[in-house]
C-alpha atoms as a PDB file:
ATOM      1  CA  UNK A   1     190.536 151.636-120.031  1.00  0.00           C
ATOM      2  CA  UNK A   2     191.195 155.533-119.053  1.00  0.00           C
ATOM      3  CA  UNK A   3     188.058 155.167-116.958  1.00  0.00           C
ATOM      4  CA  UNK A   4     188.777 152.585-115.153  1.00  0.00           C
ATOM      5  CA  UNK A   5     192.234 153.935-114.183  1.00  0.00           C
ATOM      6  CA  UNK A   6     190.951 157.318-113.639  1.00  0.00           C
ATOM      7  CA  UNK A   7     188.341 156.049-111.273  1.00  0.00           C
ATOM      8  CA  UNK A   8     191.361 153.636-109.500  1.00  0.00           C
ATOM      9  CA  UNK A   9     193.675 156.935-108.823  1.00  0.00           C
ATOM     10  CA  UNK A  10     189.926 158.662-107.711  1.00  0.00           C
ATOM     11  CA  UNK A  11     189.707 155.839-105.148  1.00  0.00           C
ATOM     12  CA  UNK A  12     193.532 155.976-104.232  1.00  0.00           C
ATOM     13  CA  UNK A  13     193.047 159.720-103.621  1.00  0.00           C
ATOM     14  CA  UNK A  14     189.948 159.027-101.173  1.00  0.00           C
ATOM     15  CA  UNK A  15     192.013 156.181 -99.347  1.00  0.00           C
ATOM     16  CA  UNK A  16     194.689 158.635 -99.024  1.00  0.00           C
ATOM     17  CA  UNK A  17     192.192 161.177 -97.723  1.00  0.00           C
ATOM     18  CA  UNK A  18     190.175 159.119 -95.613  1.00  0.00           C
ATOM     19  CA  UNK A  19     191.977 156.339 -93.639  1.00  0.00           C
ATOM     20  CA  UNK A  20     194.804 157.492 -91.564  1.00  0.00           C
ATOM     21  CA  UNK A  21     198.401 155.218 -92.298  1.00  0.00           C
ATOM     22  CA  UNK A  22     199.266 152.229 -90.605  1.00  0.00           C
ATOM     23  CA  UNK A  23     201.369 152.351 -88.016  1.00  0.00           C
ATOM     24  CA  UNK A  24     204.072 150.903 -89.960  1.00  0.00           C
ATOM     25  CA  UNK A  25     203.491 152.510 -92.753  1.00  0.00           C
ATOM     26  CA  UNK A  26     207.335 153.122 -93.385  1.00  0.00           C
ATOM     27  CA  UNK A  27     207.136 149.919 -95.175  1.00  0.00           C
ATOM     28  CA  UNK A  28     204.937 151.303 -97.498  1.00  0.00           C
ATOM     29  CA  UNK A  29     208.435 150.376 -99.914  1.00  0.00           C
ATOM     30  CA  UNK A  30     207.146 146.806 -99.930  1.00  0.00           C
ATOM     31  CA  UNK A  31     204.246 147.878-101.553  1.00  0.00           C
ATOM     32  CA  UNK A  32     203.317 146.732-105.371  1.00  0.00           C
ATOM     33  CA  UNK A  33     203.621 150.421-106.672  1.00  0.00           C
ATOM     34  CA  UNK A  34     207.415 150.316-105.576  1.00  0.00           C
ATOM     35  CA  UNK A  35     208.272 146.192-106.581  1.00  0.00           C
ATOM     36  CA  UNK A  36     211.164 145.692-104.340  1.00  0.00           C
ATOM     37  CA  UNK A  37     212.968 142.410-103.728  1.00  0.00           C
ATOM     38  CA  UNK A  38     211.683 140.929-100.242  1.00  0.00           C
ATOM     39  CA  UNK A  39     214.043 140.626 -97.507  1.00  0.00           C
ATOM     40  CA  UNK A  40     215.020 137.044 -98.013  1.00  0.00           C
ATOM     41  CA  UNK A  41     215.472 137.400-101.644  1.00  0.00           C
ATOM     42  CA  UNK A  42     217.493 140.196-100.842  1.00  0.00           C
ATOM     43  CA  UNK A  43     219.564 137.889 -98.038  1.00  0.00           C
ATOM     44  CA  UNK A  44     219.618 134.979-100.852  1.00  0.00           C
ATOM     45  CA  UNK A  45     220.876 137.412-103.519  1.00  0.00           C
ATOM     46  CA  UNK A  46     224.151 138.574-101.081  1.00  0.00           C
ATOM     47  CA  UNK A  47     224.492 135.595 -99.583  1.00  0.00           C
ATOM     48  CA  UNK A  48     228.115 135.558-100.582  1.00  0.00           C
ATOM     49  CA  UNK A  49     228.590 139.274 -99.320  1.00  0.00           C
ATOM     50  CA  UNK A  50     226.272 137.895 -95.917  1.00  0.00           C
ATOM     51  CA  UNK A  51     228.646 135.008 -95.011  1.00  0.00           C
ATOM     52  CA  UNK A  52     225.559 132.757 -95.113  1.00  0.00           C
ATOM     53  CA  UNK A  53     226.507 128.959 -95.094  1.00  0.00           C
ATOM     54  CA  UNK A  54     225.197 126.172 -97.445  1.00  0.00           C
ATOM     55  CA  UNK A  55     222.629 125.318 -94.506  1.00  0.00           C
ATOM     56  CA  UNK A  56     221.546 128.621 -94.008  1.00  0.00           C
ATOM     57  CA  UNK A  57     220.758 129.598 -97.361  1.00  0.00           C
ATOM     58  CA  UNK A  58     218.900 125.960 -97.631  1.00  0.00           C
ATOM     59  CA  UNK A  59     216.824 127.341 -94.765  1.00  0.00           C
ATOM     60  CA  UNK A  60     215.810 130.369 -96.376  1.00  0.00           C
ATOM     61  CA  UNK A  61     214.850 128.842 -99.467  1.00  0.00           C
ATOM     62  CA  UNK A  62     211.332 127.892 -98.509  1.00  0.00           C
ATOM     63  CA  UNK A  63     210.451 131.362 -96.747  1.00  0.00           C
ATOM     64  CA  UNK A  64     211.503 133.368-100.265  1.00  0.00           C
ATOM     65  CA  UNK A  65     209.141 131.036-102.370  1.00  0.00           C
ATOM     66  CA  UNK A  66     206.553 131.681 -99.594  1.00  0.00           C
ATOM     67  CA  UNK A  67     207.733 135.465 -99.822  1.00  0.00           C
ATOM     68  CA  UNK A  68     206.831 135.350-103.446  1.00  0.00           C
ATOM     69  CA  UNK A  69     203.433 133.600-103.478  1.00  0.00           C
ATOM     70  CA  UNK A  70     202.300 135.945-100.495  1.00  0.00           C
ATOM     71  CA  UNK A  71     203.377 138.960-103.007  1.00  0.00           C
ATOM     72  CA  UNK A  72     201.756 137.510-106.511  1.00  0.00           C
ATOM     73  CA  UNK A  73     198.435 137.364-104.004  1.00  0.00           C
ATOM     74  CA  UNK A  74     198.589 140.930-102.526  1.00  0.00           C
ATOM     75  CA  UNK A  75     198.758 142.643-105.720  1.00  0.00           C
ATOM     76  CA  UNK A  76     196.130 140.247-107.313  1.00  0.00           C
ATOM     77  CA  UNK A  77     193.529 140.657-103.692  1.00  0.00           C
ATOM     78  CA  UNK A  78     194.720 144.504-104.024  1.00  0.00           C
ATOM     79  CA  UNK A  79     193.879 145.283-107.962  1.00  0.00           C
ATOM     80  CA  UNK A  80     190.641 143.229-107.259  1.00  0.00           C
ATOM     81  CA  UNK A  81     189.950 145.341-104.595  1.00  0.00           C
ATOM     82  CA  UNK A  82     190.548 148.401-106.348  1.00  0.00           C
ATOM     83  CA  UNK A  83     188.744 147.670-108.901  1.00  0.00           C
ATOM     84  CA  UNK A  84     185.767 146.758-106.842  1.00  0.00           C
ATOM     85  CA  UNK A  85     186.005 150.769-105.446  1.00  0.00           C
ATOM     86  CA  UNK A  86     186.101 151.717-109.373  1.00  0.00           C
ATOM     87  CA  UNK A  87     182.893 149.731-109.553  1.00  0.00           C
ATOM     88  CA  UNK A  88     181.523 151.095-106.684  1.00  0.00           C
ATOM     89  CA  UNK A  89     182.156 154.953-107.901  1.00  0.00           C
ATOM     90  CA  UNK A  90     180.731 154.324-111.506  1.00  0.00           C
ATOM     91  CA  UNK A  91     177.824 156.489-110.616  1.00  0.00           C
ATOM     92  CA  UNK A  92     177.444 160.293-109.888  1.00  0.00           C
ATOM     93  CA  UNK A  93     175.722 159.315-106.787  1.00  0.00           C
ATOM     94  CA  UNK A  94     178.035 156.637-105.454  1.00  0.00           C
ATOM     95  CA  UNK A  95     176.845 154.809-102.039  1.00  0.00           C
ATOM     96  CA  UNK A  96     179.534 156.709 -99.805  1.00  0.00           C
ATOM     97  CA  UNK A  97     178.965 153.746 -97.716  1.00  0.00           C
ATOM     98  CA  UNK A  98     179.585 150.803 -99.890  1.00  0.00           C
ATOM     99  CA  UNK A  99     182.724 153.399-100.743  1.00  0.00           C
ATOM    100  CA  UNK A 100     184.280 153.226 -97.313  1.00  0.00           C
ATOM    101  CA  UNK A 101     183.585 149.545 -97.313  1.00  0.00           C
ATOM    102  CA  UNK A 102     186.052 149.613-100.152  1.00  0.00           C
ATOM    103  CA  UNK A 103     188.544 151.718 -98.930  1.00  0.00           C
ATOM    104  CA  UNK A 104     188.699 149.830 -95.716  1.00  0.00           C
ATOM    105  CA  UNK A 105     188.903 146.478 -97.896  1.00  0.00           C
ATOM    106  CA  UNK A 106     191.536 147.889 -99.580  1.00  0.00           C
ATOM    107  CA  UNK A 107     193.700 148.809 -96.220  1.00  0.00           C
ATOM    108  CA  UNK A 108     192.839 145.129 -94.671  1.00  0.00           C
ATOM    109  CA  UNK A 109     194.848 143.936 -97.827  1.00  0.00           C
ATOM    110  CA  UNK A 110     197.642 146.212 -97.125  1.00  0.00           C
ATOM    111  CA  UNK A 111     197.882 145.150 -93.727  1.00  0.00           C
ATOM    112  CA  UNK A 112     197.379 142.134 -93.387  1.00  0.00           C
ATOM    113  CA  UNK A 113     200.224 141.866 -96.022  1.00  0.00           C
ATOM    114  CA  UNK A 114     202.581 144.001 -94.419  1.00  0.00           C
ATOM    115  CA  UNK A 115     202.134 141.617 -91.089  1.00  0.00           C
ATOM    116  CA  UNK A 116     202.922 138.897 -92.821  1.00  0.00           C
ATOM    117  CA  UNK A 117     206.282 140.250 -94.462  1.00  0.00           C
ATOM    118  CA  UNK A 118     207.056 141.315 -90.716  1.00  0.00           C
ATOM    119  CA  UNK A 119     206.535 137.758 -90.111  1.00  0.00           C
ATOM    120  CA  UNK A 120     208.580 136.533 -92.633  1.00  0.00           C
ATOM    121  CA  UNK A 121     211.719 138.880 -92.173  1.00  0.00           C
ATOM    122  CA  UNK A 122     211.819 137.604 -89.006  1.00  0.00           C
ATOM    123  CA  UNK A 123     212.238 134.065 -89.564  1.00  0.00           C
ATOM    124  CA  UNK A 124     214.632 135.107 -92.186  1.00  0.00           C
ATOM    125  CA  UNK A 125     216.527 136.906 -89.489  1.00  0.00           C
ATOM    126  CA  UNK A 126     216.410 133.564 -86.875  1.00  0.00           C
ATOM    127  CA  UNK A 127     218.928 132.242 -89.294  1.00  0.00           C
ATOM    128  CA  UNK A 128     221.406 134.771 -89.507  1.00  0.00           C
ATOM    129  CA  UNK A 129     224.344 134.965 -87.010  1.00  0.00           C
ATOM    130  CA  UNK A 130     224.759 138.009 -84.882  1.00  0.00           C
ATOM    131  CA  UNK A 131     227.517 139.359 -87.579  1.00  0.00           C
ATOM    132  CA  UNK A 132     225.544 138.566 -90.359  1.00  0.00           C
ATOM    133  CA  UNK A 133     222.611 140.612 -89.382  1.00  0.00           C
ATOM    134  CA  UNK A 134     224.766 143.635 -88.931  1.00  0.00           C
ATOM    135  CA  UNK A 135     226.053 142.697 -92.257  1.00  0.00           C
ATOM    136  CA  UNK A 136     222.844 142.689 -93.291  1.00  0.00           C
ATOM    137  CA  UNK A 137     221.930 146.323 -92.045  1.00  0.00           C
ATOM    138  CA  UNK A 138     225.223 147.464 -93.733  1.00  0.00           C
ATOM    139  CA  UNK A 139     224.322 146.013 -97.468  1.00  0.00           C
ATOM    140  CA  UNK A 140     220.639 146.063 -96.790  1.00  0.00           C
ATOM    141  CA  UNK A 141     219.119 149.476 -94.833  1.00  0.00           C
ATOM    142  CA  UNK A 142     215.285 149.142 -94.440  1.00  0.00           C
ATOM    143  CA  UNK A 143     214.260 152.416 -93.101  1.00  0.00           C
ATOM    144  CA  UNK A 144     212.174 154.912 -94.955  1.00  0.00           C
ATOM    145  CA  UNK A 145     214.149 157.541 -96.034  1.00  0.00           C
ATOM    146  CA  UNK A 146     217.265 155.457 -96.712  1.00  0.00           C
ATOM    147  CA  UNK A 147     216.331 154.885-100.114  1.00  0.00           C
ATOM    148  CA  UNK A 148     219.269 156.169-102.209  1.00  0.00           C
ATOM    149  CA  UNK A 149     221.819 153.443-100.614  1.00  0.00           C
ATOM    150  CA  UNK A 150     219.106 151.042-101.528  1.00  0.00           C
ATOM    151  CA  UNK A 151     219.014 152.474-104.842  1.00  0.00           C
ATOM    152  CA  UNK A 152     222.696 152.386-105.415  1.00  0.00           C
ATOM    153  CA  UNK A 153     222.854 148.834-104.331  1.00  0.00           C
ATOM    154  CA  UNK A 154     220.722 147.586-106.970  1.00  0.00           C
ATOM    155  CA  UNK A 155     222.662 148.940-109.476  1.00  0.00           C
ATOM    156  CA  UNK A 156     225.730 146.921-108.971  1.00  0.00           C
END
């Protein structure tokens, strides 16, 4: 089992190496390595603190179950994929070709995910009234770097 993780965090460390970052890779948070709440959990989990009506949060239902699926089938495609670059790098001689394959697999996954969470907050955010977004921003900051207020907010 040490193998196979070693050989994971050996392919990590070439992805990291060899493909440059998204260019929204500030949502790298959303990530399975960091299991975060999606944005319309988040919105269904303050609704009260959001001012979002019975309607609303009726609305948002379907796009968080939708949220949830989409993230139980990243980080299954993603660990498959990872695994597949383990496979790959088994040997001393690895194909280096068949290893970028990988690697670029492995970054499809991420974005294609990450577009479709884009996708998703924003339908979540159709429903929300002008005040209630910038309660949103308030209770829920989404920027890189903001991540002790996010932090502190889950505790309570």
């Amino acid at each position: 089992m040490n193998t196979i993780y070693s050989k994971i965090m050996v392919g990590a460390a070439l992805l990291a190496l060899s493909v440059p970052a998204p260019a929204f890779a500030q949502m790298k948070d959303m990530s399975t390595k960091h299991h975060r709440p999606v944005h319309g959990q988040m919105c269904l989990e303050h609704a009260d603190k959001l001012g979002l009506t019975d309607d609303q949060i009726t609305k948002m239902k379907p796009a968080h179950t939708e949220m949830q699926k989409q993230q139980a089938r990243f980080k299954a495609d993603l660990t498959i994929a990872e695994i597949e670059l383990a496979e790959i790098m088994d040997v001393k001689d690895f194909d280096m070709e068949k290893a970028s394959a990988a690697v670029k697999k492995i970054e499809g996954i991420k974005t294609a995910h990450h577009l479709e969470m884009l996708k998703n907050m924003k339908e979540v955010r159709t429903n929300l009234t002008d005040e209630q977004f910038k309660n949103m921003k308030k209770i829920m900051p989404m920027k890189a770097g903001m991540k002790k207020p996010l932090k502190k907010m889950m505790k309570k």
